[in-house]
N, C-alpha and C. Protein backbone atom coordinates (compact mmCIF):
# COMPACT_ATOMS: atom_id res chain seq x y z
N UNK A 1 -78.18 195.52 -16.90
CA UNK A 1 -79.05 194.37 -16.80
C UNK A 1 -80.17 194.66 -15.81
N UNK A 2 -81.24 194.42 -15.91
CA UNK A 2 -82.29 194.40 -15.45
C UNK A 2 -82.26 193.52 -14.13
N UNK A 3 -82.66 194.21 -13.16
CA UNK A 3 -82.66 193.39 -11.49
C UNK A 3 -83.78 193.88 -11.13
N UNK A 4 -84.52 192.52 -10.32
CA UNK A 4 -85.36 192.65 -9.32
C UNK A 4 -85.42 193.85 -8.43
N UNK A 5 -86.37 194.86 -8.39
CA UNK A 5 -86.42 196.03 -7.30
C UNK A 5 -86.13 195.59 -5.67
N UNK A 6 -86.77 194.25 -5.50
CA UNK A 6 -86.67 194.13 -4.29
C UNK A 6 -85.19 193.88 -3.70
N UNK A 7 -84.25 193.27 -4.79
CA UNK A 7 -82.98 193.22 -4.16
C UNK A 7 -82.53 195.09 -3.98
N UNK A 8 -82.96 196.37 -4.12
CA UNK A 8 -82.46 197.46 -4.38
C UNK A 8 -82.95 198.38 -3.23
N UNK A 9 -82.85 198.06 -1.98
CA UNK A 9 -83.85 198.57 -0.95
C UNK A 9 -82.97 200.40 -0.69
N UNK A 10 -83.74 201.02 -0.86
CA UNK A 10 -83.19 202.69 -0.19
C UNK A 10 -83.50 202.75 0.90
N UNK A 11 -82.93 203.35 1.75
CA UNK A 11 -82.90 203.63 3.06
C UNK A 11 -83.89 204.84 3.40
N UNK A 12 -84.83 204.52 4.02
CA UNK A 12 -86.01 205.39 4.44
C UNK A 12 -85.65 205.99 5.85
N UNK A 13 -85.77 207.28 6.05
CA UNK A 13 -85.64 207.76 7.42
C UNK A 13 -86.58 208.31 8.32
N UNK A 14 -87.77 208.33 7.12
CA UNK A 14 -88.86 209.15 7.33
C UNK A 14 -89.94 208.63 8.32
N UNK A 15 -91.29 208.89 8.87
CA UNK A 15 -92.00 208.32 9.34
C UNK A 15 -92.86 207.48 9.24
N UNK A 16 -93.32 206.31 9.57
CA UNK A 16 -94.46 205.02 9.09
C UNK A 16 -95.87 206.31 8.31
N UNK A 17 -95.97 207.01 8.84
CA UNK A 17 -97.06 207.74 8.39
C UNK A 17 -96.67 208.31 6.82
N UNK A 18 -95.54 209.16 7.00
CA UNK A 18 -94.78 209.84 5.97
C UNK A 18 -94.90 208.69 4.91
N UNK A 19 -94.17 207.51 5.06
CA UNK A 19 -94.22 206.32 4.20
C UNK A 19 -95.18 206.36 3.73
N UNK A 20 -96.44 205.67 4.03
CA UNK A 20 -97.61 205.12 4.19
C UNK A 20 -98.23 206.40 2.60
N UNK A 21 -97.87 207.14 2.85
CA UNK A 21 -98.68 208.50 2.08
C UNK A 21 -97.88 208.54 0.74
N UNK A 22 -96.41 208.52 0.96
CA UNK A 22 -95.80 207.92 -0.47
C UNK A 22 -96.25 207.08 -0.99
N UNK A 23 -96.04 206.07 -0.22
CA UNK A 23 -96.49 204.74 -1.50
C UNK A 23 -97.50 204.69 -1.78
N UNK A 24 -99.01 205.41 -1.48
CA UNK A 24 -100.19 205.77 -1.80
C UNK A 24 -99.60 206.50 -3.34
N UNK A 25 -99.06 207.55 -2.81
CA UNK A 25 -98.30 208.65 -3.79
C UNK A 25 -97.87 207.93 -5.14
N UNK A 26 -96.91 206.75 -5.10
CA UNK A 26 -96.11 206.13 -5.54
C UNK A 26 -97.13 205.16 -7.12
N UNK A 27 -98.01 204.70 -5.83
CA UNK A 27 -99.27 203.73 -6.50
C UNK A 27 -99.74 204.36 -7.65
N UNK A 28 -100.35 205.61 -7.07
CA UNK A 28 -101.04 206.06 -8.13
C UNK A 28 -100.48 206.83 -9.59
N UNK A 29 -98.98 206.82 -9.32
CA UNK A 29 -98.40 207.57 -10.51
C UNK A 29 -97.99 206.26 -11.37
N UNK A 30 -97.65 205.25 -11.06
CA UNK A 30 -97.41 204.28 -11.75
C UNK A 30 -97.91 203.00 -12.10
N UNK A 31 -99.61 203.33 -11.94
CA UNK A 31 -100.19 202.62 -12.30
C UNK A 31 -101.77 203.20 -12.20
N UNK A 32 -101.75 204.22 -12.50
CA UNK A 32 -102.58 205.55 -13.17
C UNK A 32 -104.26 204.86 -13.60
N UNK A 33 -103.85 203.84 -14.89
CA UNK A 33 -104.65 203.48 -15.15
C UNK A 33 -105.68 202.74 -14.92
N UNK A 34 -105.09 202.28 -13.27
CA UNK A 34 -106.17 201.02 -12.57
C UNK A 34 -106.14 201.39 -11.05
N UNK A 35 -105.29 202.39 -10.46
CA UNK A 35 -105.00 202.54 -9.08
C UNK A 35 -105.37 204.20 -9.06
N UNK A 36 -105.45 205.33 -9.95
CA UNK A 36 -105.36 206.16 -9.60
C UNK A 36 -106.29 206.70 -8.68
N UNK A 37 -107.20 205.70 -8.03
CA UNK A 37 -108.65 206.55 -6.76
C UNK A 37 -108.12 205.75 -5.59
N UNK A 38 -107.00 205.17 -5.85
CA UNK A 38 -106.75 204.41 -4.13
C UNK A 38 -106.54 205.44 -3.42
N UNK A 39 -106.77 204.92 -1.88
CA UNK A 39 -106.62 205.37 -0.64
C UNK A 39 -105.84 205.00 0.45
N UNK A 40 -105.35 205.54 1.18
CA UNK A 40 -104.50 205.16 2.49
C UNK A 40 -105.29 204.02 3.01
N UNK A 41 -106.74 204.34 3.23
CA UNK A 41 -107.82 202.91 3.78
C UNK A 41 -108.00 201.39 3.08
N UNK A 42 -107.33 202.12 1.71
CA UNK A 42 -107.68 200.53 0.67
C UNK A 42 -106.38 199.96 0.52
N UNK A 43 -105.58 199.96 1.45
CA UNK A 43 -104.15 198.90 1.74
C UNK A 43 -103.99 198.52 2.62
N UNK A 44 -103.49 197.37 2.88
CA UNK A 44 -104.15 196.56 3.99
C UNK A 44 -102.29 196.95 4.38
N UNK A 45 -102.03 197.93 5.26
CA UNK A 45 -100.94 198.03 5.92
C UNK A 45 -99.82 197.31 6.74
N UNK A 46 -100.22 196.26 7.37
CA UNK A 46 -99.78 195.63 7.80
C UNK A 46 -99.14 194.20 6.79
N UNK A 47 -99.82 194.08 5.89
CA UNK A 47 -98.82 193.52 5.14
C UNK A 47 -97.65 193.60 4.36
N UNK A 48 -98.05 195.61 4.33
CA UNK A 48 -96.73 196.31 4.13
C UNK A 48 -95.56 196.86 5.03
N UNK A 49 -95.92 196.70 6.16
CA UNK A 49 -94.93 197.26 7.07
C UNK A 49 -93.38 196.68 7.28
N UNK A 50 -92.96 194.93 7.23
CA UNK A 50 -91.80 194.71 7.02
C UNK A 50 -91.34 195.72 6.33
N UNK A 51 -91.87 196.06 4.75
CA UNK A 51 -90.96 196.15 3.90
C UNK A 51 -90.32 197.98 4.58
N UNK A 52 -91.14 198.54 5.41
CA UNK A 52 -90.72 199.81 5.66
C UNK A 52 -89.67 199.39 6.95
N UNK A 53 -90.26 198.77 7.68
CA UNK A 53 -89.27 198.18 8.91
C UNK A 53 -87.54 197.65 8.80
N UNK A 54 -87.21 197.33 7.04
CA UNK A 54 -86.37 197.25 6.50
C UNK A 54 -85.72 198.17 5.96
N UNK A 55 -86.34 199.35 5.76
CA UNK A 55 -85.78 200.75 5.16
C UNK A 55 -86.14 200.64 4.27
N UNK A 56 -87.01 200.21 3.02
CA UNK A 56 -87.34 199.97 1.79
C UNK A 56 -87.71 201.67 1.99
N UNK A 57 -87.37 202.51 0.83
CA UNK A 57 -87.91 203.40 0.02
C UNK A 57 -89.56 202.93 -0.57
N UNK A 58 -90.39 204.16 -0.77
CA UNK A 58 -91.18 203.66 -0.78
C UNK A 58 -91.49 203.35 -2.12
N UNK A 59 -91.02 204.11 -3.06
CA UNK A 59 -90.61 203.58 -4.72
C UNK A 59 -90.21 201.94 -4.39
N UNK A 60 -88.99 201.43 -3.41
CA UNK A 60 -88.44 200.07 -3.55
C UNK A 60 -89.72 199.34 -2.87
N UNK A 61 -90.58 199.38 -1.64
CA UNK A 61 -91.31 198.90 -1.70
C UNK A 61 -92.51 198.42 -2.45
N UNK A 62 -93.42 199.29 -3.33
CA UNK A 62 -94.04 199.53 -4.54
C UNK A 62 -93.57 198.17 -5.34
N UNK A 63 -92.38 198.56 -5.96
CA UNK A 63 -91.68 197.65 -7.11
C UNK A 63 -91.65 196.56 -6.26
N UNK A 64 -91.26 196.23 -5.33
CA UNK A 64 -91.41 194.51 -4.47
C UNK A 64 -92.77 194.23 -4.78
N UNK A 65 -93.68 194.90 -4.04
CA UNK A 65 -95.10 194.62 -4.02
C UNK A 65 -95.75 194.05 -5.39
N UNK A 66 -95.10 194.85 -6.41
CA UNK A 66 -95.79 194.66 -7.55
C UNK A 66 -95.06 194.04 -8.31
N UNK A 67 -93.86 193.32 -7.91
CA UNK A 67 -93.14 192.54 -8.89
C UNK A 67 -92.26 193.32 -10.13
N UNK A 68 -91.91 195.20 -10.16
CA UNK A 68 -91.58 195.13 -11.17
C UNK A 68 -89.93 195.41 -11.01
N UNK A 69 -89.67 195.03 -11.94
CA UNK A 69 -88.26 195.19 -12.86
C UNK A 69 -87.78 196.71 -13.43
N UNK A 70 -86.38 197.03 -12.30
CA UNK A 70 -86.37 197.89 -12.28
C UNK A 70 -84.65 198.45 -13.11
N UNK A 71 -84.41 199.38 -14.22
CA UNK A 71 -82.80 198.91 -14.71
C UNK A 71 -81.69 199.76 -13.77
N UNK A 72 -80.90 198.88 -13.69
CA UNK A 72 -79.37 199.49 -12.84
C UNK A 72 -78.30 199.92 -13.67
């Protein structure tokens, strides 16, 4: 059955920076067709940081951010 990503948080060990460059990473592979020229500068970071402060993976953060539905 299909669950919300955000209930599915991975445990991140890595650095706010390290993060920060994934989910740039993350953005642009899975949503290619409208995100692929973003930048580390064109996310407003701080509205993302809970979700790293929680251990969100940065795949699990992504899928929060963007609402998608992810299968278990």
């Amino acid at each position: 059955m299909a669950q919300p990503a955000y209930l599915i948080p991975n445990a991140w060990a890595g650095s706010w920076k390290d993060w920060r460059e994934e989910v740039v990473s993350v953005i642009r592979a899975g949503f290619p067709e409208v995100l692929q020229d973003i930048d580390e500068e064109d996310i407003d970071w701080e509205a993302w940081r809970s979700l790293f402060e929680r251990g969100h993976s940065p795949e699990s953060a992504v899928d929060q951010a963007f609402v998608r539905i992810v299968e278990v």
